[in-house]
N, C-alpha and C. Protein backbone atom coordinates (compact mmCIF):
# COMPACT_ATOMS: atom_id res chain seq x y z
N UNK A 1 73.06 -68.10 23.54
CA UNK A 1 73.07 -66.95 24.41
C UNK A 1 74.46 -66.83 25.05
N UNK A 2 75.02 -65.48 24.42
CA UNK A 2 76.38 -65.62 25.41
C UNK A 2 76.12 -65.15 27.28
N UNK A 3 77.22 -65.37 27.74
CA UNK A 3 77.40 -65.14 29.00
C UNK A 3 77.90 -63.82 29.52
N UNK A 4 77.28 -63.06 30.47
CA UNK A 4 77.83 -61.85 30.62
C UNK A 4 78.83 -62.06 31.89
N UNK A 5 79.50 -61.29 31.82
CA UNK A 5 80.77 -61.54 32.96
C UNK A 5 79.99 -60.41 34.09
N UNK A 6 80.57 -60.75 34.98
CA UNK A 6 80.01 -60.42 36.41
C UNK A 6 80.59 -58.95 36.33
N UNK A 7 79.75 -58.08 36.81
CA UNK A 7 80.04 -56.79 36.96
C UNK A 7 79.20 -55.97 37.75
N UNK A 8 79.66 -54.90 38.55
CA UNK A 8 79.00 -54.59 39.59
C UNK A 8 77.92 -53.14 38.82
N UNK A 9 78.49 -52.80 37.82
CA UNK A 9 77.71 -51.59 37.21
C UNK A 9 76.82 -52.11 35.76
N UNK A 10 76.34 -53.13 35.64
CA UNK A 10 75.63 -53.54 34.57
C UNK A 10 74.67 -54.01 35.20
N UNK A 11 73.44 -53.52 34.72
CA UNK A 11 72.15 -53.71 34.95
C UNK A 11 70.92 -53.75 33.78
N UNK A 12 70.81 -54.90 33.65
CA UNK A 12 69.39 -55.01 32.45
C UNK A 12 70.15 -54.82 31.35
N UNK A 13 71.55 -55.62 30.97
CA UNK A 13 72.32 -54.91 29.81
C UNK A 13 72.47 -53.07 29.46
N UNK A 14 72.31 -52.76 30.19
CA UNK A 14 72.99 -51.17 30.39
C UNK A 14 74.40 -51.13 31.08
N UNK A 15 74.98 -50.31 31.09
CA UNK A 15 76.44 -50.27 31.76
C UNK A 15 76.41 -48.49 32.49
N UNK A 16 76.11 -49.31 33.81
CA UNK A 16 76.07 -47.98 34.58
C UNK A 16 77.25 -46.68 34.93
N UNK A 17 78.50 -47.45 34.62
CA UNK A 17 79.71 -46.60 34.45
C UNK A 17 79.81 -45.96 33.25
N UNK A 18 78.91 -45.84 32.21
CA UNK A 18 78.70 -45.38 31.03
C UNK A 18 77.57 -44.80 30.63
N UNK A 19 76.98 -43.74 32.04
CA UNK A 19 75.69 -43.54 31.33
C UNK A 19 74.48 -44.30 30.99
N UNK A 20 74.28 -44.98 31.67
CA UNK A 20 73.29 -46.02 31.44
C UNK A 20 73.10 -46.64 30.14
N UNK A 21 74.70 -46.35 29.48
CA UNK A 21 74.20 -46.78 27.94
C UNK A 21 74.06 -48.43 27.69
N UNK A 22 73.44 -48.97 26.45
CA UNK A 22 73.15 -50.20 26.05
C UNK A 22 74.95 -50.90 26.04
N UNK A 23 75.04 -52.33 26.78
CA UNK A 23 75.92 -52.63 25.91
C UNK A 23 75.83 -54.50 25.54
N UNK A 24 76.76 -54.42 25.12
CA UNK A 24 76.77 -55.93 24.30
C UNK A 24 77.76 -56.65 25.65
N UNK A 25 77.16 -58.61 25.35
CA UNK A 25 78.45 -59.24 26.14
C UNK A 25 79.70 -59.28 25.99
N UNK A 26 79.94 -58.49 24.45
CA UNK A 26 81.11 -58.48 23.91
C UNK A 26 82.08 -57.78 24.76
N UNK A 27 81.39 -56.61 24.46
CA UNK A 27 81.71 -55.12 24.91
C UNK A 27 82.06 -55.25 26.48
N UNK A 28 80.80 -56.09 27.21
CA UNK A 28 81.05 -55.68 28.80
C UNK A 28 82.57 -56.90 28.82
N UNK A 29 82.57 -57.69 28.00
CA UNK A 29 83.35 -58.91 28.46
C UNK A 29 85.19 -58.52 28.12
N UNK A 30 85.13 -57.59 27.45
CA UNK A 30 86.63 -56.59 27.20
C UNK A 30 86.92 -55.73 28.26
N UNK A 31 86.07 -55.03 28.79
CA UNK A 31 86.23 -53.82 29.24
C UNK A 31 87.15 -54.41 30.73
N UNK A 32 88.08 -53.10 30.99
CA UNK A 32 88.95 -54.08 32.70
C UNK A 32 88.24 -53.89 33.54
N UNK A 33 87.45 -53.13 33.86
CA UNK A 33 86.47 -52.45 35.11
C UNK A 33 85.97 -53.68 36.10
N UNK A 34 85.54 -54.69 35.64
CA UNK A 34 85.47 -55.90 37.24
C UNK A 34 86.73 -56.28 37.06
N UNK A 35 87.57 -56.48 36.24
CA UNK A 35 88.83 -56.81 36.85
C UNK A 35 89.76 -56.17 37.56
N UNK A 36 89.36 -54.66 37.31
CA UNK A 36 90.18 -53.83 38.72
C UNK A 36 89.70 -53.65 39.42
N UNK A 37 88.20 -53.85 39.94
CA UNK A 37 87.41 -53.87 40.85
C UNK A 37 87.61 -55.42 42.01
N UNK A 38 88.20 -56.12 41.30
CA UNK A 38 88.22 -57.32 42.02
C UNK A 38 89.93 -57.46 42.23
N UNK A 39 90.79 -56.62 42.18
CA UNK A 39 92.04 -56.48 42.48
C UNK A 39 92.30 -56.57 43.63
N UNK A 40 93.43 -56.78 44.82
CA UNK A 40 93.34 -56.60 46.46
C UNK A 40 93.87 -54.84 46.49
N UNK A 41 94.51 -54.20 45.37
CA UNK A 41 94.70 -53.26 45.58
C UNK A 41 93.67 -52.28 45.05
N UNK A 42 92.62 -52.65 45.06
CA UNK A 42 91.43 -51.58 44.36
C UNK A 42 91.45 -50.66 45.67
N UNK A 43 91.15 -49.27 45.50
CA UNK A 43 91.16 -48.84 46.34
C UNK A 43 90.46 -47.83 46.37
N UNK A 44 89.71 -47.28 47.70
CA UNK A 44 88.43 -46.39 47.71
C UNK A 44 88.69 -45.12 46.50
N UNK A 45 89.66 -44.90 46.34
CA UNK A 45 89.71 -43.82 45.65
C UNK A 45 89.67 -43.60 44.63
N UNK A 46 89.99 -45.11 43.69
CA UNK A 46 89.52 -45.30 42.56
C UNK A 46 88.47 -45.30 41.27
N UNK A 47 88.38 -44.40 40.77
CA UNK A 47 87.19 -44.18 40.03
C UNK A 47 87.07 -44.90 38.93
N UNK A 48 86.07 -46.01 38.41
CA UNK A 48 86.18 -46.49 37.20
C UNK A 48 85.29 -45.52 36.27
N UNK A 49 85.17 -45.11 35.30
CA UNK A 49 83.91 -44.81 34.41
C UNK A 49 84.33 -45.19 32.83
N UNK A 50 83.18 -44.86 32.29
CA UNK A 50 83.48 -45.45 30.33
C UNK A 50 83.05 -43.75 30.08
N UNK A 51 84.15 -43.35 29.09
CA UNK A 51 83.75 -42.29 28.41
C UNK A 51 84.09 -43.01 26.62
N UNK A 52 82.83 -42.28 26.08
CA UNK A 52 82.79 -42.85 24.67
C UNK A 52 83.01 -43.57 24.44
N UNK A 53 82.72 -45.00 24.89
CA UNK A 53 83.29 -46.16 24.71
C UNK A 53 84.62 -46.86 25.66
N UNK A 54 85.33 -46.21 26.07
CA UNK A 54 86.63 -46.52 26.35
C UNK A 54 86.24 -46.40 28.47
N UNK A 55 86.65 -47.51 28.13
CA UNK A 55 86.68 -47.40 30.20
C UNK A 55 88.27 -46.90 30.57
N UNK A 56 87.81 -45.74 31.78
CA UNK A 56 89.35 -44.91 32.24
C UNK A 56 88.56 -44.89 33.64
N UNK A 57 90.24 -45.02 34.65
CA UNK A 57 90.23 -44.87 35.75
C UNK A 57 91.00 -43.62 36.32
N UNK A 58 90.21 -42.76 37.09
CA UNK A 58 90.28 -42.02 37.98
C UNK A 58 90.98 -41.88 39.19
N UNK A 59 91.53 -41.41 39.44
CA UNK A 59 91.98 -41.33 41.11
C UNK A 59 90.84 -40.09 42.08
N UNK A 60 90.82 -40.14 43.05
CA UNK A 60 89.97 -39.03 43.66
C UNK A 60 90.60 -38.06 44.10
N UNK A 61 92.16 -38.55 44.52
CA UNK A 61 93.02 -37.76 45.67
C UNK A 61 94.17 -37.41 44.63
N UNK A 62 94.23 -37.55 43.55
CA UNK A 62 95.45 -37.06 42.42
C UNK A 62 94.45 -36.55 41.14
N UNK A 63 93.42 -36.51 41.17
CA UNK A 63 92.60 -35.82 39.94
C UNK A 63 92.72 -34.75 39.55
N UNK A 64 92.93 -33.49 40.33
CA UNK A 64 92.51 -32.26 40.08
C UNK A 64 94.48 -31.88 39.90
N UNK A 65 95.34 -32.68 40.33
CA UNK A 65 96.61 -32.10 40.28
C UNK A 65 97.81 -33.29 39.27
N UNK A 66 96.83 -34.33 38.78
CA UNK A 66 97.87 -35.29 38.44
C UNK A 66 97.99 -35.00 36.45
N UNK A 67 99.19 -35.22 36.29
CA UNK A 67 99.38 -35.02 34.64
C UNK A 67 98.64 -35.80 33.66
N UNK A 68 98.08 -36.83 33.91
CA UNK A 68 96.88 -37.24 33.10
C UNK A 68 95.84 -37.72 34.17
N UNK A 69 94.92 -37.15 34.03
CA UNK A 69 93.75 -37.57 35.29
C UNK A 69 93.19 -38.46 35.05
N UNK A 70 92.91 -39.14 33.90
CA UNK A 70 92.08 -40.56 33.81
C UNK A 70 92.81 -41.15 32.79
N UNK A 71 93.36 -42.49 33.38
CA UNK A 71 93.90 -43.42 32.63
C UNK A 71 93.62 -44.77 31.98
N UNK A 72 93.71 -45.12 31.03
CA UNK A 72 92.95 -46.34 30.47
C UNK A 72 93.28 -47.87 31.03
N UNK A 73 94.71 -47.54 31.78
CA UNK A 73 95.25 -48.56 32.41
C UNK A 73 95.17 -48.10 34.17
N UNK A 74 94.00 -49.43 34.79
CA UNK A 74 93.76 -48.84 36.15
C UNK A 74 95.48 -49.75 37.12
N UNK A 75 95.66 -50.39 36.67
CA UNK A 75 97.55 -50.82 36.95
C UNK A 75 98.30 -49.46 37.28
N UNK A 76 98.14 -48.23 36.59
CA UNK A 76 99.28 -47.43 36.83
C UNK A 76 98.75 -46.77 38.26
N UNK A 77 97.57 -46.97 38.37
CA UNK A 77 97.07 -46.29 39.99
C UNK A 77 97.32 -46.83 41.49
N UNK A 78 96.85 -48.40 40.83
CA UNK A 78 96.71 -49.26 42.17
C UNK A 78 97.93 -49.28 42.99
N UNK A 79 99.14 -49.22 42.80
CA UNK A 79 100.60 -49.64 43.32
C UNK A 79 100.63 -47.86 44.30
N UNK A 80 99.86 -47.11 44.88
CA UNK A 80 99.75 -46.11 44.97
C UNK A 80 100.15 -46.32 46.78
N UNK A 81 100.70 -44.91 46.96
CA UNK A 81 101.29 -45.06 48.58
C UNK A 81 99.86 -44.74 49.45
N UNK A 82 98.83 -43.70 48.89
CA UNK A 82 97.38 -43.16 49.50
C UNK A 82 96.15 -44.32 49.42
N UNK A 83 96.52 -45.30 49.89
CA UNK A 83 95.93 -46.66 49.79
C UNK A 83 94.67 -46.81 50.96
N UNK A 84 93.11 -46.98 50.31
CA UNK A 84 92.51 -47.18 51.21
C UNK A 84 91.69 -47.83 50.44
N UNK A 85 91.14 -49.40 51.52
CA UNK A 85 90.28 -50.53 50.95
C UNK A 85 89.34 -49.97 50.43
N UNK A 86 88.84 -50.84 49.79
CA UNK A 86 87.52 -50.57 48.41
C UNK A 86 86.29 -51.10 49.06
N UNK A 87 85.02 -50.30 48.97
CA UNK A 87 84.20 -50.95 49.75
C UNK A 87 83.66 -52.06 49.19
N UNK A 88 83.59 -53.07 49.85
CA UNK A 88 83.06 -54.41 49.45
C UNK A 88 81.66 -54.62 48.35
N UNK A 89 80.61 -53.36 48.48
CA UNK A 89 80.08 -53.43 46.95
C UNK A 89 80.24 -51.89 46.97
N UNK A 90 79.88 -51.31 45.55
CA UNK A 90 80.02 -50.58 45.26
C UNK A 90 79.25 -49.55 45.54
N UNK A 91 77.73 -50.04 45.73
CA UNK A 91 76.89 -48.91 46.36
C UNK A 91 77.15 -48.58 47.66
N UNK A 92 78.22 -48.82 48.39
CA UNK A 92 78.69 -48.53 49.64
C UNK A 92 79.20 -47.53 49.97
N UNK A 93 79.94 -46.92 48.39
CA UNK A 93 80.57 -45.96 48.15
C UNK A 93 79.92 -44.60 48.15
N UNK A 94 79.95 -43.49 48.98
CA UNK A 94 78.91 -42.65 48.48
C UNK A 94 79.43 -41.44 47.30
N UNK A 95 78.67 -41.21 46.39
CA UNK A 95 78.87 -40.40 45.50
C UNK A 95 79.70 -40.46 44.42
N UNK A 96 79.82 -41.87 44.50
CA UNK A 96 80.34 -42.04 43.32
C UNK A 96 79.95 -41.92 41.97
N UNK A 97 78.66 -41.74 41.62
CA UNK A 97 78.29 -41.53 40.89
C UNK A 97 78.39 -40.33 40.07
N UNK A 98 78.25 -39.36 41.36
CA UNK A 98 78.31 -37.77 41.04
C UNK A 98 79.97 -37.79 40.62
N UNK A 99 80.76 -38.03 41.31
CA UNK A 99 82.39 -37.80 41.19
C UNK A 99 82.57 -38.41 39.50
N UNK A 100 81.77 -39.99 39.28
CA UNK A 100 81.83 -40.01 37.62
C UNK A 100 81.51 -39.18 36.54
N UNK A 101 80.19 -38.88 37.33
CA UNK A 101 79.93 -37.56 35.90
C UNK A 101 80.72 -36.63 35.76
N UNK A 102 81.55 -36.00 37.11
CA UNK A 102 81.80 -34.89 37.10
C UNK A 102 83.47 -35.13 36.50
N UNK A 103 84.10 -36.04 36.44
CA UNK A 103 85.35 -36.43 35.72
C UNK A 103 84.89 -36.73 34.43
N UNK A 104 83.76 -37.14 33.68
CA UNK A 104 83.12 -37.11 32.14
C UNK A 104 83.66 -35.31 32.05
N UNK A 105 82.46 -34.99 32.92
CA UNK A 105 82.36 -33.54 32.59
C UNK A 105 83.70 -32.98 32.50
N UNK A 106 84.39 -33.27 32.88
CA UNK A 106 85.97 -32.04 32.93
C UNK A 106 86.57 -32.69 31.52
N UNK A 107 86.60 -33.63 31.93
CA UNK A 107 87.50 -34.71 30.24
C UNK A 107 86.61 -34.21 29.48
N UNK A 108 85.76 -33.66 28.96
CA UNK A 108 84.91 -33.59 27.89
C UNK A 108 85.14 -31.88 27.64
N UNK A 109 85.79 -31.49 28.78
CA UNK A 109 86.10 -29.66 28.85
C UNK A 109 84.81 -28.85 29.61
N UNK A 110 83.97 -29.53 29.60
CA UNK A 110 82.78 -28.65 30.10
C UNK A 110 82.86 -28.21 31.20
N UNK A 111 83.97 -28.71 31.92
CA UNK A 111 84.03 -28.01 33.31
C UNK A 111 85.77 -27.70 33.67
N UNK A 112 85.81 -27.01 34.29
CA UNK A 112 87.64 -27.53 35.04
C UNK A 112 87.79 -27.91 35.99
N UNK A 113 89.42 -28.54 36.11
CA UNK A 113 89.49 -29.36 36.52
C UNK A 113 89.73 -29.34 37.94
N UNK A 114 89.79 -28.12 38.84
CA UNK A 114 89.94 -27.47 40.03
C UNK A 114 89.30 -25.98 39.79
N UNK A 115 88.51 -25.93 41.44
CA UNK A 115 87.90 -24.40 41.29
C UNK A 115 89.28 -23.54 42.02
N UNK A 116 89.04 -22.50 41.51
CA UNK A 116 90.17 -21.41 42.20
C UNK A 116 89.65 -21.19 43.37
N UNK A 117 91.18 -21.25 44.17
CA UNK A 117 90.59 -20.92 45.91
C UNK A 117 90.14 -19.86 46.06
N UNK A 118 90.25 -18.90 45.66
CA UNK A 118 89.72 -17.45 45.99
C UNK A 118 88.39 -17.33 45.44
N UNK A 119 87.81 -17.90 44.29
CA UNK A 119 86.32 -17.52 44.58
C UNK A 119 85.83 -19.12 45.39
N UNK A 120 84.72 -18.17 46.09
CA UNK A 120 84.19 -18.34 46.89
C UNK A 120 82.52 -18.47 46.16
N UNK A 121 81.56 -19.29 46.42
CA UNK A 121 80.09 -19.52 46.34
C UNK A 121 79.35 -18.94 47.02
N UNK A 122 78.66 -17.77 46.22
CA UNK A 122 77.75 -16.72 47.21
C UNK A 122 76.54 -17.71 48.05
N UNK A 123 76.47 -17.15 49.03
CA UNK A 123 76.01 -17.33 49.65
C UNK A 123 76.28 -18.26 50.92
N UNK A 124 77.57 -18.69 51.05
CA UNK A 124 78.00 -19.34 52.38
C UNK A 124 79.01 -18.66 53.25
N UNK A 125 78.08 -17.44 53.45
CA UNK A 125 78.77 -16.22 54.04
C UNK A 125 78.23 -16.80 55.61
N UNK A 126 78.89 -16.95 56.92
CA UNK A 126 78.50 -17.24 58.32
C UNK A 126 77.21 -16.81 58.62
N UNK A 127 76.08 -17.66 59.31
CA UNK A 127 75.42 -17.13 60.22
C UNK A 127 75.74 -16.67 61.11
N UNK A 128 74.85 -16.00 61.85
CA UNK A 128 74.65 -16.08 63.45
C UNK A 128 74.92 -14.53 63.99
N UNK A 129 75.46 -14.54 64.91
CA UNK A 129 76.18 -13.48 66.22
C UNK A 129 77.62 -12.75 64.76
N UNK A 130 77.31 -11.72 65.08
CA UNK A 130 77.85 -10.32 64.28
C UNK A 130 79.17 -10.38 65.58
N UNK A 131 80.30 -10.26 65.31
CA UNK A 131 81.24 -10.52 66.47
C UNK A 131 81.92 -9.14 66.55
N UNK A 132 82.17 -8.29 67.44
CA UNK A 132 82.28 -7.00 66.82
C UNK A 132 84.03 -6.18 66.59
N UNK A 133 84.64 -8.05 66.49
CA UNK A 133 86.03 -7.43 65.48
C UNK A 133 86.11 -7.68 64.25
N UNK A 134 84.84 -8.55 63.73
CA UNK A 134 84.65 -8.63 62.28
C UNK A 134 84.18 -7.48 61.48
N UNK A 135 84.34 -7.41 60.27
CA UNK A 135 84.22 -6.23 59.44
C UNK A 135 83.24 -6.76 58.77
N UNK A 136 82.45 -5.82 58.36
CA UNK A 136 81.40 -5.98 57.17
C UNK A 136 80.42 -5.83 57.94
């Protein structure tokens, strides 16, 4: 029986940074993801996930504007000046999960990669008191 290396997103041999997909000790025992997770410079903003196989790291605060948004080497992130500690486990983090899919989703094209400021999402037009120098 081999040994699986310690990792904070593997559960029941699934790999939760990948979709809950199946993986091998091989597989989890290559991948860098606890080793940049256990870095002193890991940092909240850091996104790990596996797309198709291949684990790439994310930034949160350079994603939507940086020239390659997910990189296979999490080294080129960490040395970063927007530095904030990593929470001590990972479910501490909130929404990270959603922020993974949703960097699958853009790398995969299904979505882009910033919404345009000018539209706006119907329906989060103000409640309340009608103020009577507003228009409409």
């Amino acid at each position: 029986m081999e040994k699986w290396p310690v990792c904070p997103y593997r559960r029941e041999g699934r790999c939760g940074a990948e979709e809950e997909r199946p993986v091998t000790p091989e597989v989890c025992g290559a991948c860098p993801i606890p080793e940049a997770l256990a870095h002193p410079r890991a940092c909240l903003y850091l996104v790990p996930f596996r797309l198709e196989g291949e684990a790439r790291f994310a930034c949160r605060f350079t994603f939507s504007w940086a020239r390659e948004p997910a990189v296979a080497d999490w080294r080129r992130l960490c040395p970063c000046v927007y530095w904030f500690p990593r929470a001590p486990e990972e479910a501490w983090i909130r929404d990270l999960r959603e922020v993974q899919d949703r960097y699958r989703r853009v790398l995969r094209g299904l979505e882009p990669r910033w919404s345009s400021p000018t539209a706006k999402p119907a329906g989060n037009e103000p409640k309340g008191r009608r103020w009577p120098w507003r228009r409409g």
